[in-house]
Structure formats: structure tokens, C-alpha cells
N, C-alpha and C. Protein backbone atom coordinates (compact mmCIF):
# COMPACT_ATOMS: atom_id res chain seq x y z
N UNK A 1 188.70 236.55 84.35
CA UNK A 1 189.37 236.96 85.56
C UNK A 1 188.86 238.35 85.94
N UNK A 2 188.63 238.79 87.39
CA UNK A 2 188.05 239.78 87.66
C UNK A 2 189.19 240.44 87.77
N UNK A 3 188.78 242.33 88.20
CA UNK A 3 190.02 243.02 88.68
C UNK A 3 190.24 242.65 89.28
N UNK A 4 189.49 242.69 90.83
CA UNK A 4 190.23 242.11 91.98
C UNK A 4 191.25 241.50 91.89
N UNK A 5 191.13 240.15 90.83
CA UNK A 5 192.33 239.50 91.05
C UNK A 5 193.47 239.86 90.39
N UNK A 6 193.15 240.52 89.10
CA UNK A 6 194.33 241.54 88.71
C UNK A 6 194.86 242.26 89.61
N UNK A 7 194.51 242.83 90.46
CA UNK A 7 194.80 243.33 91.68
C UNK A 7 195.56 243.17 92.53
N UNK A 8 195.14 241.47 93.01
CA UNK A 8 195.98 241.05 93.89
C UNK A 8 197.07 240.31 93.35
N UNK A 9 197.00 240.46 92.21
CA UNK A 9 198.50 239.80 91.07
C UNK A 9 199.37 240.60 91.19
N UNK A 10 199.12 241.64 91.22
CA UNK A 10 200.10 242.75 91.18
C UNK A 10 200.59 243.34 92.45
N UNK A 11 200.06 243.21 93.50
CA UNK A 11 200.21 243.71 95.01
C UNK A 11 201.93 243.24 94.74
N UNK A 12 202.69 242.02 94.36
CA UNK A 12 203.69 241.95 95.29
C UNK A 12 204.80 243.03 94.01
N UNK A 13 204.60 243.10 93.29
CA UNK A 13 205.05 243.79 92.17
C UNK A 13 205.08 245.25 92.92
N UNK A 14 203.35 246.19 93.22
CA UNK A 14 203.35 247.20 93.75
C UNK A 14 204.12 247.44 94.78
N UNK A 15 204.23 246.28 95.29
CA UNK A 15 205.25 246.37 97.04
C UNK A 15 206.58 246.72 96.46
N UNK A 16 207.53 245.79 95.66
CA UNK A 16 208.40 245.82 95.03
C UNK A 16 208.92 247.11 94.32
N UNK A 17 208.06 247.95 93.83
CA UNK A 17 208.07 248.47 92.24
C UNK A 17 209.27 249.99 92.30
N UNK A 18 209.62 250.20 93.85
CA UNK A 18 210.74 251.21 94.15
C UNK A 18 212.15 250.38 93.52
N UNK A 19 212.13 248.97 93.61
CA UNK A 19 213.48 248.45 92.83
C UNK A 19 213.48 248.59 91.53
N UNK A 20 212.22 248.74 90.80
CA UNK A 20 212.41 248.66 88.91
C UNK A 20 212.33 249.67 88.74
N UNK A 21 213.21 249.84 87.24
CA UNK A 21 213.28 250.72 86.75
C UNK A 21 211.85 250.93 85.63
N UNK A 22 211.75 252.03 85.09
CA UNK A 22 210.15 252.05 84.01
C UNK A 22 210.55 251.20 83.21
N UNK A 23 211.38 250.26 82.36
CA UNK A 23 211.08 249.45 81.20
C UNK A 23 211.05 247.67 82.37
N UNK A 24 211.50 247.74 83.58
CA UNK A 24 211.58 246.48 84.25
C UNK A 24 210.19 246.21 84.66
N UNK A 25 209.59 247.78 85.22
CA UNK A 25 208.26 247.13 86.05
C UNK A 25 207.41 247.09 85.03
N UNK A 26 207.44 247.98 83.72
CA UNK A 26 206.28 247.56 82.69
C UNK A 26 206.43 246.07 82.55
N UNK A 27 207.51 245.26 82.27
CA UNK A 27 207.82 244.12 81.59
C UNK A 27 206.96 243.33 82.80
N UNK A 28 207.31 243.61 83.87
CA UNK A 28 206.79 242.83 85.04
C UNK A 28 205.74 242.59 85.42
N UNK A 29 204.87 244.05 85.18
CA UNK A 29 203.40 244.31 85.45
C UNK A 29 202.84 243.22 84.60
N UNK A 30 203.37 243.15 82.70
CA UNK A 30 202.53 242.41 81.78
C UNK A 30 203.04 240.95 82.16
N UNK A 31 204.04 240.68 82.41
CA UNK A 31 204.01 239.13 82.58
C UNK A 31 203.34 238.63 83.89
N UNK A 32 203.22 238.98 85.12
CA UNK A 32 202.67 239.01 86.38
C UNK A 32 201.14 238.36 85.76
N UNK A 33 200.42 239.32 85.03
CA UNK A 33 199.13 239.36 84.60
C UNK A 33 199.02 238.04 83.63
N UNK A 34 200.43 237.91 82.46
CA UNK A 34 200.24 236.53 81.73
C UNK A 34 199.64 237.45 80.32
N UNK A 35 199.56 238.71 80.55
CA UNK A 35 198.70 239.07 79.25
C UNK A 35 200.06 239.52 77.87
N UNK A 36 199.55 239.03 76.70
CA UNK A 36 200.69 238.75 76.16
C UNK A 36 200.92 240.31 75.41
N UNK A 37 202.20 240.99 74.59
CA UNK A 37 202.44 242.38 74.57
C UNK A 37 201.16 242.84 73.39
N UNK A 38 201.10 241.69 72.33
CA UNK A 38 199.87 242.00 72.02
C UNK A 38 199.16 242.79 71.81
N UNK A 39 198.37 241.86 72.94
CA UNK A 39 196.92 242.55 73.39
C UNK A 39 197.01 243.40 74.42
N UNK A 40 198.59 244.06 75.09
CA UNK A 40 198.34 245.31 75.91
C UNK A 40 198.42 246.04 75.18
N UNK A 41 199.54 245.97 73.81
CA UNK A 41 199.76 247.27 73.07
C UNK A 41 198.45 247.51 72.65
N UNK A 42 197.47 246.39 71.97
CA UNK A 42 196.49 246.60 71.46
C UNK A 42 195.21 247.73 72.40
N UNK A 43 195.25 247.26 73.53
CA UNK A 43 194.82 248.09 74.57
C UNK A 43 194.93 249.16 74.76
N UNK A 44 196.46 249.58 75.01
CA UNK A 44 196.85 250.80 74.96
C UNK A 44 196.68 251.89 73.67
N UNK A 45 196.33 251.19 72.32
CA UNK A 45 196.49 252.01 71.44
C UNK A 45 197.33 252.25 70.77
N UNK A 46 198.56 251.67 70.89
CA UNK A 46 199.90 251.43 70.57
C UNK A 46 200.38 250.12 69.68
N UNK A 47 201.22 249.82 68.63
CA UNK A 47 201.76 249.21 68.07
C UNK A 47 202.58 248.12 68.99
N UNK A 48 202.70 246.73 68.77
CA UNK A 48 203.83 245.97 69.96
C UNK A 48 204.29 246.31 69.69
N UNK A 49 205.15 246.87 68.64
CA UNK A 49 207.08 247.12 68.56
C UNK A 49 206.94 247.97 69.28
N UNK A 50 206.12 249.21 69.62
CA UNK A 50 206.11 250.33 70.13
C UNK A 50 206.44 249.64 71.85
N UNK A 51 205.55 248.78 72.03
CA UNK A 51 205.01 248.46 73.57
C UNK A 51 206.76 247.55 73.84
N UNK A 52 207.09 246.71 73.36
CA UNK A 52 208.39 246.48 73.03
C UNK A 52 209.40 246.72 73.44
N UNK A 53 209.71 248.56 72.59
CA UNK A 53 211.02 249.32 72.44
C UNK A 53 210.90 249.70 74.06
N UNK A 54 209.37 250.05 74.81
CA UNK A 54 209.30 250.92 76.08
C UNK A 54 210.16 249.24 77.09
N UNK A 55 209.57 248.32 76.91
CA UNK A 55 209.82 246.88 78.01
C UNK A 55 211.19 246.80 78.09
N UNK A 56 211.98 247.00 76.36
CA UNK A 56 213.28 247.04 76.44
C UNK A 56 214.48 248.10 76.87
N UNK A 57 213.37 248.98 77.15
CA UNK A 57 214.54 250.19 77.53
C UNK A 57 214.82 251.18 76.08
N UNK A 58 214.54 250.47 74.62
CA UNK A 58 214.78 251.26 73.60
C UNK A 58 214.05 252.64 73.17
N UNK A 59 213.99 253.26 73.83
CA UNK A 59 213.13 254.83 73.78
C UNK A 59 214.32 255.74 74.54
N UNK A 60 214.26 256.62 73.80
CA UNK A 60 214.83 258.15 74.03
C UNK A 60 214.16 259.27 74.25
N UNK A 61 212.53 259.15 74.17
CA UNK A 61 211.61 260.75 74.63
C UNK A 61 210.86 259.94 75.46
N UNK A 62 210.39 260.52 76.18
CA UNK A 62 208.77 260.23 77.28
C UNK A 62 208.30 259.51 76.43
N UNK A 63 207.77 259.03 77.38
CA UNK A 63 206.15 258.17 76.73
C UNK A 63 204.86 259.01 76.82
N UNK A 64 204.26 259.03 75.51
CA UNK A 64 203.21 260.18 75.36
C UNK A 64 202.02 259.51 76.76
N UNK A 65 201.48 260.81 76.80
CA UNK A 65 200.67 260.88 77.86
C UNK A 65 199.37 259.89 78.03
N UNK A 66 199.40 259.66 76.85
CA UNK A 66 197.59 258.36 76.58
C UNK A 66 198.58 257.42 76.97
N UNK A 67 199.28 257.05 76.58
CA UNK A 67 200.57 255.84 76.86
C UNK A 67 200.49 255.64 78.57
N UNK A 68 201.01 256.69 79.15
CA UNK A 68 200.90 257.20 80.84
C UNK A 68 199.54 256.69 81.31
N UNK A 69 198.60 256.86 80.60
CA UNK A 69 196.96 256.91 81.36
C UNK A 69 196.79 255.68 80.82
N UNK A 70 196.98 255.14 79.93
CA UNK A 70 196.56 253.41 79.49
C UNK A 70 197.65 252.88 80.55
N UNK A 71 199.07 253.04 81.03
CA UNK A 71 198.97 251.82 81.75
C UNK A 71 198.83 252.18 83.28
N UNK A 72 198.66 253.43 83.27
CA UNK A 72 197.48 254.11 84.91
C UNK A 72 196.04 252.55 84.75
N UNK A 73 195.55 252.92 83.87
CA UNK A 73 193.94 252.30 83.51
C UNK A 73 194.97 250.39 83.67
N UNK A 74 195.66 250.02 82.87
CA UNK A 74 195.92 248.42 82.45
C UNK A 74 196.01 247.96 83.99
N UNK A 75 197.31 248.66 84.38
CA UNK A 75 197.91 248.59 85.69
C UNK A 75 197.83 248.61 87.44
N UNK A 76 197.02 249.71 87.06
CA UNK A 76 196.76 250.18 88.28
C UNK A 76 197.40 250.65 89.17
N UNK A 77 198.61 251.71 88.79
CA UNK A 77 199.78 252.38 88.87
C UNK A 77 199.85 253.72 88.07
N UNK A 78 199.47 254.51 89.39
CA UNK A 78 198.85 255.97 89.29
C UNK A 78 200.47 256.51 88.03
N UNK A 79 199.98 257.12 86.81
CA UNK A 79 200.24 258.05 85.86
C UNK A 79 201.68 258.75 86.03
N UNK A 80 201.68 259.31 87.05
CA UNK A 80 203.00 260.27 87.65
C UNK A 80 203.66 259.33 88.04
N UNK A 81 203.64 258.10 88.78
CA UNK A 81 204.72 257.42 89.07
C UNK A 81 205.31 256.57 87.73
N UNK A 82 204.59 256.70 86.74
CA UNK A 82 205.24 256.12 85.35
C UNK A 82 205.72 257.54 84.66
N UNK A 83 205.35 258.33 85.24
CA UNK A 83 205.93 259.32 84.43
C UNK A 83 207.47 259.45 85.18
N UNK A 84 207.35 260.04 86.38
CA UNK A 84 208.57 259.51 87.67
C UNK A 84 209.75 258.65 86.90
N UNK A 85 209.04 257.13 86.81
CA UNK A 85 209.98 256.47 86.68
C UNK A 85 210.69 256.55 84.89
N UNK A 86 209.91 257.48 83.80
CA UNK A 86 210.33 257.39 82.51
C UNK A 86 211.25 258.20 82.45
N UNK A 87 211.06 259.09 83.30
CA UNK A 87 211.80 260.33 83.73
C UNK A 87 213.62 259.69 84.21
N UNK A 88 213.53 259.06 85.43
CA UNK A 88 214.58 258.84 86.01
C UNK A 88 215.62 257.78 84.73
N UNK A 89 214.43 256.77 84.23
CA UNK A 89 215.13 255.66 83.25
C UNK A 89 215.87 256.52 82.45
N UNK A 90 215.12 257.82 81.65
CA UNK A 90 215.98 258.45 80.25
C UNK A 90 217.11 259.42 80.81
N UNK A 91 216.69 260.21 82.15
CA UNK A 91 218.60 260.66 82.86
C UNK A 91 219.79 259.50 83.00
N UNK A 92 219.34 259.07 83.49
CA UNK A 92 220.38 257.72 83.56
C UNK A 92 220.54 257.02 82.27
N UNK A 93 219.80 256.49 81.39
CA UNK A 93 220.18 255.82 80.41
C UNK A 93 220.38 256.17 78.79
N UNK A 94 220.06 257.38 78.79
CA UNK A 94 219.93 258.18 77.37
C UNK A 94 221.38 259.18 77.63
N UNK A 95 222.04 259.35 78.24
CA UNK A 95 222.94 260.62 78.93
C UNK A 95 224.09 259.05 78.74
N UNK A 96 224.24 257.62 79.43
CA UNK A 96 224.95 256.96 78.96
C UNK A 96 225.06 256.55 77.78
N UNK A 97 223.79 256.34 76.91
CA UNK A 97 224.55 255.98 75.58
C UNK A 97 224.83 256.96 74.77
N UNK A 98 224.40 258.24 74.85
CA UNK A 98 225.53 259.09 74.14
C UNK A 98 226.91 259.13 74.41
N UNK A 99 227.07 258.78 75.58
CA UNK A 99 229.20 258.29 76.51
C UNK A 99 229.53 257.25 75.66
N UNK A 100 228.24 256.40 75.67
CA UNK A 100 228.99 255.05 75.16
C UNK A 100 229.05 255.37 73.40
N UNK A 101 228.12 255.98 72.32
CA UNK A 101 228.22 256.22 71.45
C UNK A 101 229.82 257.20 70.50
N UNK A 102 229.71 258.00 71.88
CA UNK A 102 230.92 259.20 71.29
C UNK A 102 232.03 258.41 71.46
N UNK A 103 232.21 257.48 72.57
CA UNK A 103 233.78 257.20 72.81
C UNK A 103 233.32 255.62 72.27
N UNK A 104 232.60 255.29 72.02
CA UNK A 104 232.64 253.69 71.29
C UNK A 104 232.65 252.51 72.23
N UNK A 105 232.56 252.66 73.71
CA UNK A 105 231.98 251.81 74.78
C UNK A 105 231.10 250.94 74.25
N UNK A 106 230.84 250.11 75.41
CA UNK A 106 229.71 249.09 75.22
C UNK A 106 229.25 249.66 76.31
């Protein structure tokens, strides 16, 4: 398969990608493509559990910066807007499960 058509796999995703959050549109980007976590983690340089914990939302720091530029390079989804969106995911979701941890929420 060429880029191009990686490309145009992903257009309706890119159109979309203001509704996901960073662990929805990663998950989205790799299934869109069909490429299994694998061989992106393998790509990226990264462990699957690693590639994984990011799809599931299970991370509490940034995603290191080679992380940022491998899925700039996989994706084709300029660096800062994954940084953007790792950013917005861990205010919102790292700030709730300490609420939900201290007072015992779900």
C-alpha cells in the first residue's frame, strides 16, 4: 500500500480528529490503517504495552518526544497537535482520578 493511500485513509479521521481525545484518535489512526499495535509500537520504538497504556488512556506524564515525532512520521499528524491533545487528555483525566482515588469514586 502506498502513502497516498495511507493518506487518504486517514482524511476522514483528520476531518474528524477535533472530536477525539489523544488516546481515541491514536486508537483510530491505527485501526483506520488495519496496522496491528504490534508493528506500530514496533515502529515507533516502543514496547505494545507501552503503545497500549497511550490507546487506553493509562498514562499519567507526556508522551516522550520520539513517541510525538514517530506518530508525526506513522500518521501524518503534525507533532504539536499530539502534543496539544496529550496535554488536554492528562488536565482532564489525571486531575480526575486523583478525585476519584482520594474519595473512592468510580
Amino acid at each position: 500500500m502506498s502513502l497516498v493511500v495511507f493518506e487518504d485513509l486517514l482524511n476522514d479521521v483528520k476531518t474528524e480528529m477535533h472530536k477525539f481525545t489523544f488516546d481515541e484518535l491514536l486508537r483510530k489512526c491505527r485501526e483506520v490503517l488495519g496496522i496491528r499495535a504490534y508493528n506500530a509500537a514496533e515502529f515507533m520504538g516502543i514496547t505494545a504495552p507501552r503503545l497500549k497504556s497511550l490507546e487506553l488512556g493509562n498514562f499519567t506524564g507526556m508522551p516522550a518526544r520520539h513517541e510525538l515525532q514517530m506518530l508525526e512520521k506513522i500518521y501524518g499528524i503534525d507533532q504539536e497537535i499530539w502534543k496539544t491533545k496529550a496535554q488536554d487528555f492528562l488536565k482532564e483525566n489525571v486531575a480526575g482520578k486523583r478525585v476519584r482515588r482520594k474519595y473512592g469514586a468510580n
